[in-house]
Protein backbone atom coordinates (compact mmCIF):
# COMPACT_ATOMS: atom_id res chain seq x y z
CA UNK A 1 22.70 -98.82 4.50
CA UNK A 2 24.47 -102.38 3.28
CA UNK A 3 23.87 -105.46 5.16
CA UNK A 4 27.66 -105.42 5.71
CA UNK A 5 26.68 -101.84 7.44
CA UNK A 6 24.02 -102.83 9.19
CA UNK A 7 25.83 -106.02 10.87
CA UNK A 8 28.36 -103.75 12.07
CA UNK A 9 25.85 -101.24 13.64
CA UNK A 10 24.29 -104.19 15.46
CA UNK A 11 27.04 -105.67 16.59
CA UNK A 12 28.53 -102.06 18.40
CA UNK A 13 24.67 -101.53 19.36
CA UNK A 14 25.19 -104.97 20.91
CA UNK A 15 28.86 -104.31 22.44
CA UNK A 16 27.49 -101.04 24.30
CA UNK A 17 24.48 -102.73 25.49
CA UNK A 18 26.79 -105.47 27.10
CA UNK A 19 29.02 -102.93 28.67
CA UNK A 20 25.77 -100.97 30.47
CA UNK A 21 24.66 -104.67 31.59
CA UNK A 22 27.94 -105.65 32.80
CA UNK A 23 27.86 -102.24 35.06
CA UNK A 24 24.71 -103.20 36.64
CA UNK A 25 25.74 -106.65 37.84
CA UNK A 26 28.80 -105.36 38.98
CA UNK A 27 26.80 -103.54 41.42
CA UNK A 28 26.07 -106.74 42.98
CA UNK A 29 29.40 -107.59 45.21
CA UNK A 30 30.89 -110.98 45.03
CA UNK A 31 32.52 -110.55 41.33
CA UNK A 32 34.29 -108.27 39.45
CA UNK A 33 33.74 -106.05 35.92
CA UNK A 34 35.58 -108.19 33.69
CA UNK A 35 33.90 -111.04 34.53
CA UNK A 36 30.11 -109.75 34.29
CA UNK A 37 31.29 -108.53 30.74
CA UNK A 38 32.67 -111.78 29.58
CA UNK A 39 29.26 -113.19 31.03
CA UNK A 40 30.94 -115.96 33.13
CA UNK A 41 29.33 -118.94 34.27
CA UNK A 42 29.74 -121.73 36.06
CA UNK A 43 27.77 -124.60 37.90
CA UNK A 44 29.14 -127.80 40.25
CA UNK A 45 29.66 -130.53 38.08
CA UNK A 46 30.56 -132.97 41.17
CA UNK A 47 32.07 -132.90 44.19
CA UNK A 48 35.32 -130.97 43.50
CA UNK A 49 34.50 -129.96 39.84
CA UNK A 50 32.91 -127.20 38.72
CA UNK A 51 32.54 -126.14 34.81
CA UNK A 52 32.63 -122.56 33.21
CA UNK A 53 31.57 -121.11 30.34
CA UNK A 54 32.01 -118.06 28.03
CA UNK A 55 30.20 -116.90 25.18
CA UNK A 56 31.81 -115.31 22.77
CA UNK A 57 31.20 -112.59 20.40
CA UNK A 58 32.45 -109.78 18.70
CA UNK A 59 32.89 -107.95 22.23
CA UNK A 60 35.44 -110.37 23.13
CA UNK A 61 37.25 -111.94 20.19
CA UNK A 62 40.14 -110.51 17.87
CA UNK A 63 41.00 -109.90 14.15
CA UNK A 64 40.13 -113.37 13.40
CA UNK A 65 37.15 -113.87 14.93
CA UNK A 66 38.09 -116.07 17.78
CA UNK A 67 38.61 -115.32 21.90
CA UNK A 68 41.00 -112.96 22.35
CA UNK A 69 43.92 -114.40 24.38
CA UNK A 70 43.11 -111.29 27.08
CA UNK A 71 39.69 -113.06 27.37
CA UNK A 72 41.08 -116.47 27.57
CA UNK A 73 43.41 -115.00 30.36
CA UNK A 74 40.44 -114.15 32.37
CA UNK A 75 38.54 -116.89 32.17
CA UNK A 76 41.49 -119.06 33.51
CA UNK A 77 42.80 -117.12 36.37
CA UNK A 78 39.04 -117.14 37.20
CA UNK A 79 38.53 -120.31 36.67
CA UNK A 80 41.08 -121.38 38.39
CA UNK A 81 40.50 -119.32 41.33
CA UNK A 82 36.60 -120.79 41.42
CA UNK A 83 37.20 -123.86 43.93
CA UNK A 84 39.14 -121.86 46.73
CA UNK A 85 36.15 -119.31 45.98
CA UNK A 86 33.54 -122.13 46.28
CA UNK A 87 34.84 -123.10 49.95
CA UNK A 88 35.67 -119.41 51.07
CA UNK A 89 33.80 -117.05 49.45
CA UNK A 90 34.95 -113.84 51.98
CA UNK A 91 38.42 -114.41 51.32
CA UNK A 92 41.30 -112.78 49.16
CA UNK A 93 42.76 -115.40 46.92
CA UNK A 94 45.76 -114.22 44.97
CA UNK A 95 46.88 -116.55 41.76
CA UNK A 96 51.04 -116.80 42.64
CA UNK A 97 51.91 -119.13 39.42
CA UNK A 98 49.90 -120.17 36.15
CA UNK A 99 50.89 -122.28 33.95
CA UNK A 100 49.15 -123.33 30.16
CA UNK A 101 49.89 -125.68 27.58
CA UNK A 102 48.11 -125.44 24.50
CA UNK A 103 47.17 -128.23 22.46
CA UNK A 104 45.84 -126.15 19.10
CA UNK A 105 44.63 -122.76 18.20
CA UNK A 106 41.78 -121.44 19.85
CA UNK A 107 38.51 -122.79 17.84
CA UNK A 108 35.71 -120.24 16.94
CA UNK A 109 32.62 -120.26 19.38
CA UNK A 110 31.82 -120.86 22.94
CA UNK A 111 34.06 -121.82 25.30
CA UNK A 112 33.82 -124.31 28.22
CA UNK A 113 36.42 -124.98 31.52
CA UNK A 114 36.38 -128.08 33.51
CA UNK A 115 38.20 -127.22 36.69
CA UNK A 116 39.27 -129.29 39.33
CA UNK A 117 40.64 -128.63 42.64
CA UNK A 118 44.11 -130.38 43.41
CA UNK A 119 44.36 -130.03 47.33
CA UNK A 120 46.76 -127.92 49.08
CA UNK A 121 50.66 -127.80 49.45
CA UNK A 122 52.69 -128.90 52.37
CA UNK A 123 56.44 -128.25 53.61
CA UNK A 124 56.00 -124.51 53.38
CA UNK A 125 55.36 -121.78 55.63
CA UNK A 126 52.69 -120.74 53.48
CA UNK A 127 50.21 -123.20 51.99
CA UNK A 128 49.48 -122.78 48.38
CA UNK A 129 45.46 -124.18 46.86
CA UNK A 130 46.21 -125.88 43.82
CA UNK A 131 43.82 -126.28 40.63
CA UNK A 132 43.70 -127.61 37.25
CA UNK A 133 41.71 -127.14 34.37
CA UNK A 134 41.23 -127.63 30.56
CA UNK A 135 39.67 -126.06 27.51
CA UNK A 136 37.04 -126.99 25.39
CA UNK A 137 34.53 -125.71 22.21
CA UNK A 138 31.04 -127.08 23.15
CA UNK A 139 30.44 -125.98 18.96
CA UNK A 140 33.98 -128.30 17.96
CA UNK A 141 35.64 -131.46 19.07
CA UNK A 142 35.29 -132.44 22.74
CA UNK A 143 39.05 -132.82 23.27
CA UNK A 144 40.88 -129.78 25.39
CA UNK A 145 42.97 -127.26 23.20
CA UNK A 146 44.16 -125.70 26.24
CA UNK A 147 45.23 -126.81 29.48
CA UNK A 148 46.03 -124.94 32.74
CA UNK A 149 46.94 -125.39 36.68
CA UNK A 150 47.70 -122.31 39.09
CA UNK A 151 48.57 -122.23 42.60
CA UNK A 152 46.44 -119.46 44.80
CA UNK A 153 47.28 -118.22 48.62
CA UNK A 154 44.97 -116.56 50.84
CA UNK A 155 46.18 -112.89 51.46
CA UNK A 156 44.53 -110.06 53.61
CA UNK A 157 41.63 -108.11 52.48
CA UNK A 158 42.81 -104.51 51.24
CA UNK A 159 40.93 -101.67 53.81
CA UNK A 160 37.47 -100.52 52.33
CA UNK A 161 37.27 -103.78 49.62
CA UNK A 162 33.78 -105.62 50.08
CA UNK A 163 34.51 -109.34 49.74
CA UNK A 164 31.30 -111.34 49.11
CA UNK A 165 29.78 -114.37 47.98
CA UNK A 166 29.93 -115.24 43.59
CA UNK A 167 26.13 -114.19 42.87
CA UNK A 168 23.61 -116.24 41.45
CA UNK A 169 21.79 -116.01 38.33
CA UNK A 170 24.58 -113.94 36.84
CA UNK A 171 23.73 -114.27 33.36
CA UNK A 172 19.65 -113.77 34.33
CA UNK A 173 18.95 -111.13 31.44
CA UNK A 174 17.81 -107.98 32.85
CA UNK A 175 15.64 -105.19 31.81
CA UNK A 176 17.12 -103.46 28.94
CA UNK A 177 18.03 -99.95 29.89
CA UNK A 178 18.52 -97.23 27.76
CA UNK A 179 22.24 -95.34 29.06
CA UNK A 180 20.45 -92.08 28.47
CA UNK A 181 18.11 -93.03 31.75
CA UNK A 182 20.21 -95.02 33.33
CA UNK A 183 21.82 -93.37 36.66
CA UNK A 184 25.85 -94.03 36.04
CA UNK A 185 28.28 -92.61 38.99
CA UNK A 186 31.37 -91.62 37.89
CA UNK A 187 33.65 -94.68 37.77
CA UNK A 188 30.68 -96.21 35.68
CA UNK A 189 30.34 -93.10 33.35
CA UNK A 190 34.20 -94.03 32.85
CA UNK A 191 33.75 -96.99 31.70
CA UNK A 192 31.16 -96.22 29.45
CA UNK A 193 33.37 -93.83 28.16
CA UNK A 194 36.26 -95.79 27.63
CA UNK A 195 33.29 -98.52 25.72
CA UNK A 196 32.34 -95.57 23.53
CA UNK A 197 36.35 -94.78 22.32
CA UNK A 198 37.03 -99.01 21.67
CA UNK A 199 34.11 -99.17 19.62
CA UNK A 200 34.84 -95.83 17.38
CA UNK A 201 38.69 -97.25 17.07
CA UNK A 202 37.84 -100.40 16.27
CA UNK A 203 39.09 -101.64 13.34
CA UNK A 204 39.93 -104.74 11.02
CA UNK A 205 43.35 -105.08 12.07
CA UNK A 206 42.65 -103.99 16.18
CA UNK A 207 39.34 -105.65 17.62
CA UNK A 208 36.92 -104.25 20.16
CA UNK A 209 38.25 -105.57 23.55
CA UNK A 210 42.20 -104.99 22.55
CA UNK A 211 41.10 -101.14 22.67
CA UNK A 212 38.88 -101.54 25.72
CA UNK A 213 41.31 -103.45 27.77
CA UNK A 214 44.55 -102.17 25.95
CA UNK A 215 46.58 -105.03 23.86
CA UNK A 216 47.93 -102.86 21.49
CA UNK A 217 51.97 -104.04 21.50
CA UNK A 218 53.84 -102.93 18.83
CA UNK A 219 57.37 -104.32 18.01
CA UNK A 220 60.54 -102.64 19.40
CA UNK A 221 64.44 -104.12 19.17
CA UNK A 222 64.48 -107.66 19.82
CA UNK A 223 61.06 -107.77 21.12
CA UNK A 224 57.76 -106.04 21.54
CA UNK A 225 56.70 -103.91 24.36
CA UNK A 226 52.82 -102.06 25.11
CA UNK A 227 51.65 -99.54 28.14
CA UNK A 228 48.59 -99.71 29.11
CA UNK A 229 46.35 -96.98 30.77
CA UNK A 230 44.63 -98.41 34.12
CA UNK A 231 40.81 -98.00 34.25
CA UNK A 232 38.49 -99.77 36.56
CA UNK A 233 37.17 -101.57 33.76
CA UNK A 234 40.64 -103.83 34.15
CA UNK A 235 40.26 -104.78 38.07
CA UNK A 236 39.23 -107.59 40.63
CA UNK A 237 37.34 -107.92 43.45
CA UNK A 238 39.86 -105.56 45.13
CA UNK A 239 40.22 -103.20 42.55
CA UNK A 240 43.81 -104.16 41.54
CA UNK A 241 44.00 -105.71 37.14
CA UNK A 242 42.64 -108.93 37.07
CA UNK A 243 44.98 -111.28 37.04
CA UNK A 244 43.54 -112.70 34.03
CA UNK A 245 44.05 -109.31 32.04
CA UNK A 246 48.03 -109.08 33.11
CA UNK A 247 48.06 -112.94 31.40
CA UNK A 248 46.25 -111.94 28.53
CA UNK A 249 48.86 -108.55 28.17
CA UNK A 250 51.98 -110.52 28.58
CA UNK A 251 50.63 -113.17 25.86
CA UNK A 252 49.73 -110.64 23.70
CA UNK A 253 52.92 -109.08 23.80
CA UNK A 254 55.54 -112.02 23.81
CA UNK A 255 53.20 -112.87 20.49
CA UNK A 256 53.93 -109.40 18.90
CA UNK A 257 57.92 -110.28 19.52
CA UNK A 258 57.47 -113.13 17.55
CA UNK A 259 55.13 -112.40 14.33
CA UNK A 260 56.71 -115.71 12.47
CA UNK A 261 55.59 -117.19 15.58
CA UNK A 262 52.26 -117.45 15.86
CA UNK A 263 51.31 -120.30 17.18
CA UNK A 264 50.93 -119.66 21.20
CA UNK A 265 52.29 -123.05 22.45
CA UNK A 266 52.84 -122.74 26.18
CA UNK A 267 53.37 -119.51 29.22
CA UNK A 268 53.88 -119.98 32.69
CA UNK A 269 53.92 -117.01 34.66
CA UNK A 270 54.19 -115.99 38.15
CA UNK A 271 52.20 -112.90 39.65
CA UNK A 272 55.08 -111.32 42.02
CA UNK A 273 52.84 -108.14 43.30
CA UNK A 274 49.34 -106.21 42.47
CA UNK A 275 48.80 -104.58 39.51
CA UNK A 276 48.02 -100.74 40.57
CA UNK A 277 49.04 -97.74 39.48
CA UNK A 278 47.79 -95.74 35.98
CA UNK A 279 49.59 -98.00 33.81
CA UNK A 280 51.36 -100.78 33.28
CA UNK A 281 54.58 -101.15 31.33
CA UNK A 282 54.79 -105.01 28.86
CA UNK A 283 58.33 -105.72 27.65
CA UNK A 284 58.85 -109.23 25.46
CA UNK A 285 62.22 -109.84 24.61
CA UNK A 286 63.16 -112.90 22.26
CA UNK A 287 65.11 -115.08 24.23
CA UNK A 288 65.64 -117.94 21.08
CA UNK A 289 64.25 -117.65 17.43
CA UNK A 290 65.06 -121.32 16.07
CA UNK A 291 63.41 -122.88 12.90
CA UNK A 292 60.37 -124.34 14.33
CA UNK A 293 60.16 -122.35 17.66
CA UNK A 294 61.01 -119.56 19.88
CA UNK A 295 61.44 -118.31 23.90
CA UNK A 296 60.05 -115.17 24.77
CA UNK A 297 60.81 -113.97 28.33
CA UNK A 298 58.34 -111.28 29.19
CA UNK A 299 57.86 -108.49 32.33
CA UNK A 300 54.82 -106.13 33.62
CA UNK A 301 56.46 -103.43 35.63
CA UNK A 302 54.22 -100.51 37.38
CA UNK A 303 54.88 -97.08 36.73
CA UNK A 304 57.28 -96.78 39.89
CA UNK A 305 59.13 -99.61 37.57
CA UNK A 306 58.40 -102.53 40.23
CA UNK A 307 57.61 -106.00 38.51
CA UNK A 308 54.43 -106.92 38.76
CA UNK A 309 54.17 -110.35 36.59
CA UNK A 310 57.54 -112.55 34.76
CA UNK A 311 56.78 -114.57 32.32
CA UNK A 312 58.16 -117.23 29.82
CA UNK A 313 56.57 -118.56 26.89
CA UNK A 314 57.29 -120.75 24.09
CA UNK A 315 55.64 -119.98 20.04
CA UNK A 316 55.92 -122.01 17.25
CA UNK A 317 55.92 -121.55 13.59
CA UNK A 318 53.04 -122.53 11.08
CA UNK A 319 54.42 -124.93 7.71
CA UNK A 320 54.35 -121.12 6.01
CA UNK A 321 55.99 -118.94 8.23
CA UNK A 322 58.68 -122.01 8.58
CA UNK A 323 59.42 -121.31 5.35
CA UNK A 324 60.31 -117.88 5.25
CA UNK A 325 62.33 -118.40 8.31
CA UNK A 326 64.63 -121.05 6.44
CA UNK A 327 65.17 -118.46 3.53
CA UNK A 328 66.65 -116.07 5.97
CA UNK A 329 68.32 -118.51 8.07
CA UNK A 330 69.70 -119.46 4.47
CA UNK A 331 70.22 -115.82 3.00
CA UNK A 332 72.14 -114.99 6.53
CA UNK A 333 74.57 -117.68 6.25
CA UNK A 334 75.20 -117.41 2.48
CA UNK A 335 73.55 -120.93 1.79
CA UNK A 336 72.51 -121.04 -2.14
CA UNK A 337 68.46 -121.20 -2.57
CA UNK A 338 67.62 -124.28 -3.55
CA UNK A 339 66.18 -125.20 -6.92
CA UNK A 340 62.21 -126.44 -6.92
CA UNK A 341 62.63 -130.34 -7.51
């Protein structure tokens, strides 16, 4: 066995053992699976600001080797959600609006979130918590490369959910337990299962978590559309898909729409019901394709073909990609190519 070889046998060895780890603190209530796997944290900074942090790896970043937009998803509707879950702990908060601006590419590394709580709305028959909150690389420059704010309501507790308190010590490392003796019930053998498929698929072109937590668009006419299978590997605190994950599926999809694109630049979305069901069903459709940027107006519909989550986002071009855009702006409206100077 190659070093190459062994480095990937580690780092699945690794991936499996942080799936099995994640499954034990999600025994604890207060939090939810996708959280414990991303290994969340978060302490008060001050008064109303309270800083998270993510480390990355190869569980949780893409073909490139930086945070999957999926994981960046959940760590800012969590985020987000953290001062409202600071002062109530026991109650439902449901994001109803996000919105992100990003200043660059994601950098490679760990990834910190300042978040800040922006008091409460007034006029309305329902009052809406607002937060805001920014991006950094603790390994990089200081200065944000994303930006966010969300607005969150309080909503009833589903019958049978357990809301509790965000536990402590949630990154403590534990005991390391071997998945042969470890006593799995059946959602949890799921899991594992659906762990044991992501890591065989994985490839160079598809990373770990777009198997595990299903951002696999492919393109379709005028846009880009994906359908992914529900597993409990996907939900909250009451067992509907994070929020975080239906963000991170509509990104990933309006990006597919747009491969000449790349460049995320902005999304705003607003969460219209719960995400339940067996699967969802992502449709991007371009809504401009200019020289420098494009629109892509994106919807998550359940199975029953309700609409869970609408979004809009805006992509822009890279000095390359601008290039080949020109040529076919030029080829489609018969413009001569123009001599090098």
């Amino acid at each position: 066995m190659n070093k190459k070889q062994k480095r990937v046998r580690n780092s699945r060895s690794d991936i499996r053992a942080r799936v099995i780890d994640a499954l034990l603190r999600n025994r604890t209530p207060g939090f939810h699976f996708p959280g414990c796997f991303l290994g969340l944290e978060w302490i008060i900074a001050a008064k109303r600001v309270i800083v998270q942090s993510m480390p990355v790896g190869a569980h949780c970043t893409d073909a490139h080797g930086v945070a999957h937009i999926g994981a960046i998803g959940v760590m800012l509707d969590t985020g987000l959600a953290l001062p409202r879950l600071k002062n109530d702990p026991f109650a439902r908060h449901a994001t109803v609006h996000v919105v992100t601006q990003f200043r660059e590419s994601i950098p490679s590394g760990d990834i910190w979130m300042k978040v800040k709580s922006d008091g409460v709305t007034k006029g309305a028959a329902v009052k809406r918590a607002l937060s805001s909150g920014s991006l950094t690389s603790p390994s990089g420059k200081r200065t944000p490369f994303c930006s966010a704010s969300s607005a969150l309501v309080s909503l009833p507790r589903p019958a049978g959910s357990v809301l509790a308190e965000l536990p402590k010590n949630l990154t403590k490392r534990r005991t390391k337990i071997s998945s042969k003796t470890l006593k799995l019930d059946e959602e949890e053998r799921e899991i594992l299962g659906v762990c044991d498929r992501a890591i065989a698929s994985a490839d160079a072109e598809h990373s770990f978590i777009e198997h595990f937590w299903g951002f696999l668009p492919r393109a379709s006419n005028g846009g880009a559309m994906c359908r992914p299978q529900i597993g409990p590997h996907m939900t909250n605190r009451v067992n509907h898909v994070h929020g975080g994950i239906l963000l991170g599926w509509a990104a990933a999809t309006a990006s597919a729409a747009v491969p000449l694109y790349p460049v995320l630049s902005s999304f705003a979305a607003s969460f219209i019901r719960p995400g339940t069901g067996p699967e969802m069903m992502i449709s991007s459709q371009v809504s401009h394709a200019g020289r420098s940027f494009a629109v892509v107006h994106t919807k998550i519909r359940n199975i029953t073909g309700e609409c869970v989550l609408e979004a809009l986002s805006h992509h822009a071009a890279t000095q390359s990609s601008r290039s080949i855009i020109q040529q076919r702006a030029d080829q489609h409206t018969g413009v001569p190519k123009r001599k090098a100077t």
